[in-house]
C-alpha atoms as a PDB file:
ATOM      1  CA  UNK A   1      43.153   9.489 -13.488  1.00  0.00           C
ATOM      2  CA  UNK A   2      39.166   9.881 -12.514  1.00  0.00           C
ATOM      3  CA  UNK A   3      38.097   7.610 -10.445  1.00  0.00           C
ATOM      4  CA  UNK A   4      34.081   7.300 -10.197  1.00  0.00           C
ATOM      5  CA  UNK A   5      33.216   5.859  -7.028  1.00  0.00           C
ATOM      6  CA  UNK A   6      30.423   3.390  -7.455  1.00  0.00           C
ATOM      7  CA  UNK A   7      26.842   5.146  -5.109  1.00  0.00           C
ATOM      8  CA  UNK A   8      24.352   1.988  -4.531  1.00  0.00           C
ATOM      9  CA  UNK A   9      20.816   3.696  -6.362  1.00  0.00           C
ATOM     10  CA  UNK A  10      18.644   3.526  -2.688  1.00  0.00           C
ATOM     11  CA  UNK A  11      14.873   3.301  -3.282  1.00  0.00           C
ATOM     12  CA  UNK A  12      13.337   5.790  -0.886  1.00  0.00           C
ATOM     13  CA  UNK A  13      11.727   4.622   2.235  1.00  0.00           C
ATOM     14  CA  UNK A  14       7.952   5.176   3.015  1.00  0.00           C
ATOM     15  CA  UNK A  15       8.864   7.823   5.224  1.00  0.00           C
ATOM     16  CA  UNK A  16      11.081   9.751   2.906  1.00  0.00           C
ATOM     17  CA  UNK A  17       8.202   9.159   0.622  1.00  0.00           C
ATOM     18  CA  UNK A  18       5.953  11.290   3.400  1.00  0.00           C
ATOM     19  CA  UNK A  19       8.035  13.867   4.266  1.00  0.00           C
ATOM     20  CA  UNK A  20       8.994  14.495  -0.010  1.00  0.00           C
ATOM     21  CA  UNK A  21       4.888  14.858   0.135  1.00  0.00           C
ATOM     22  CA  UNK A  22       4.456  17.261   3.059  1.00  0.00           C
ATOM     23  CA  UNK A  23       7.364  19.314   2.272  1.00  0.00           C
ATOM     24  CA  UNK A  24       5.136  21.363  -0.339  1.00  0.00           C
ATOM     25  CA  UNK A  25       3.542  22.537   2.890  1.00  0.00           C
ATOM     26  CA  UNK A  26       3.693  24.333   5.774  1.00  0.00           C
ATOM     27  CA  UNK A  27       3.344  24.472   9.739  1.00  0.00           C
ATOM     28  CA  UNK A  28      -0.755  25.526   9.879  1.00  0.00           C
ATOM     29  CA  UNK A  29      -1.315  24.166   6.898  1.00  0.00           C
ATOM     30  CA  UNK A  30      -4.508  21.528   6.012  1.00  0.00           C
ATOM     31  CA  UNK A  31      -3.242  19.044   3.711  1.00  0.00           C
ATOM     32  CA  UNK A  32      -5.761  16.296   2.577  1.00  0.00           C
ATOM     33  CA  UNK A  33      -5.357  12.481   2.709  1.00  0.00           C
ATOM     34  CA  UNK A  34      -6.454  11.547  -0.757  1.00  0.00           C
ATOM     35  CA  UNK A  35      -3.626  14.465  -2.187  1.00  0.00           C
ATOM     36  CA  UNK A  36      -1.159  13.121   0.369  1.00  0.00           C
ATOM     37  CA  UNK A  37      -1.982   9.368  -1.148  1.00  0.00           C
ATOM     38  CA  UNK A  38      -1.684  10.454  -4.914  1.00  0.00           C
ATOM     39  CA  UNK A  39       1.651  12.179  -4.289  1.00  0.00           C
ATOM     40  CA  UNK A  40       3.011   9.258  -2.721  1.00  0.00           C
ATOM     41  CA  UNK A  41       1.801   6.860  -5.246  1.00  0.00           C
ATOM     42  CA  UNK A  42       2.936   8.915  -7.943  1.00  0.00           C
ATOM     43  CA  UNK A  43       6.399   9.353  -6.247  1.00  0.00           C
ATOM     44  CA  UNK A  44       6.958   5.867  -5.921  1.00  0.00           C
ATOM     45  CA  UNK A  45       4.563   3.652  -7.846  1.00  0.00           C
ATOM     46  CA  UNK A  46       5.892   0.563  -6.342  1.00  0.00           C
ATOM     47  CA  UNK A  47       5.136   1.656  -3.046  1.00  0.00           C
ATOM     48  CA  UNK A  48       3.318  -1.881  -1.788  1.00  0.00           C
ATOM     49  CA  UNK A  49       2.664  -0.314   1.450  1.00  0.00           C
ATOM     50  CA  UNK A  50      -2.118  -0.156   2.171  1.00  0.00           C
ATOM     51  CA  UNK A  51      -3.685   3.399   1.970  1.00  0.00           C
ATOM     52  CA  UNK A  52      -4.265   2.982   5.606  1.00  0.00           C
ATOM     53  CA  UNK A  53      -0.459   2.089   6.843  1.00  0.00           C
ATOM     54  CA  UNK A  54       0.783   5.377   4.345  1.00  0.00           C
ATOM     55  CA  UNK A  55      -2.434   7.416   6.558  1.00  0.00           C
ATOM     56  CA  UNK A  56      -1.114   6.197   9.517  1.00  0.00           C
ATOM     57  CA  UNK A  57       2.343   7.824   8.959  1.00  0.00           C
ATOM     58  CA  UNK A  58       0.879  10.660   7.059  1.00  0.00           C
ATOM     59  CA  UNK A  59      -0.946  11.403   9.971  1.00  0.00           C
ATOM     60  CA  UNK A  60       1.843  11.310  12.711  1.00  0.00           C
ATOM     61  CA  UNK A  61       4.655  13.573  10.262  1.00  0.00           C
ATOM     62  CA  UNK A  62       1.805  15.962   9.762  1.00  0.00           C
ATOM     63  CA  UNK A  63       0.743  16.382  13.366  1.00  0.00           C
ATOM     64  CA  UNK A  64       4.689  16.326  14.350  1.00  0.00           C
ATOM     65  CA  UNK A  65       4.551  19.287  12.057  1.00  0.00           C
ATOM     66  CA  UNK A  66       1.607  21.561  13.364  1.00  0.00           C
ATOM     67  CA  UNK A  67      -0.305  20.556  10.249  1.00  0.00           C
ATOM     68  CA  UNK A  68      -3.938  19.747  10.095  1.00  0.00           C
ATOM     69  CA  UNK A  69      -5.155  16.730   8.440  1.00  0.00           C
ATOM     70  CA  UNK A  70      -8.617  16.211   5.867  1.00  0.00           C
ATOM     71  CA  UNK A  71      -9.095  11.967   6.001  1.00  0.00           C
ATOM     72  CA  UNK A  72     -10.920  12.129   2.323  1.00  0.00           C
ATOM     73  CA  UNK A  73      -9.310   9.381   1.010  1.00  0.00           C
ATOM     74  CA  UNK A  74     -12.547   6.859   1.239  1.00  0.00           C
ATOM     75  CA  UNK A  75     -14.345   6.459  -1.839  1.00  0.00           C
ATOM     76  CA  UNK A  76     -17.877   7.338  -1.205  1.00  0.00           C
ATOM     77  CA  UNK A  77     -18.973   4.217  -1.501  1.00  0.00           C
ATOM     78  CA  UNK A  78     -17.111   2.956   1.530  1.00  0.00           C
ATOM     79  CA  UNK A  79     -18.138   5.835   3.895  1.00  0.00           C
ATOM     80  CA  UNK A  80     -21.877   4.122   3.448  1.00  0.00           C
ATOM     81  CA  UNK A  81     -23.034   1.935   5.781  1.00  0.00           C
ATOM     82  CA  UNK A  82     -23.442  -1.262   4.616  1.00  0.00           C
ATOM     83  CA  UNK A  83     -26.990  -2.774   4.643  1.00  0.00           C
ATOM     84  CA  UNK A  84     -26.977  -7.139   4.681  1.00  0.00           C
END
């Protein structure tokens, strides 16, 4: 008799999301916020989590892992200092 046990499908967390991302790279490596976004997002397109939160822990796994990080994730447009 074969008896299937029944595995509950988990939706990966944010941070497995992060570390799935930066494990393409390596200790010394640069790896660039905007890349590091659009990996994620494609990953997990229901990711509700804000660019800046997913930065955040992009940041501190990257660091943790003697990476360097390249914040180009801001459009243009919001790197400009806004005139009133």
């Amino acid at each position: 008799m074969n008896v299937a046990a029944e595995v509950p499908v988990m939706d990966p967390t944010v941070q497995d999301l992060v570390s799935s991302a930066l494990s393409k790279f390596r200790a010394g490596d640069t790896v660039s916020t905007r890349a590091m976004l659009d990996a994620i997002r494609h990953a997990d397109p229901s990711c509700e989590d804000s660019d800046d939160h997913l930065v955040e822990l992009i940041v501190m796994a990257a660091v943790g892992k003697t990476m360097g990080v390249v914040f180009d994730h801001r459009s243009p447009d919001e790197r400009l200092p806004r005139l009133s």
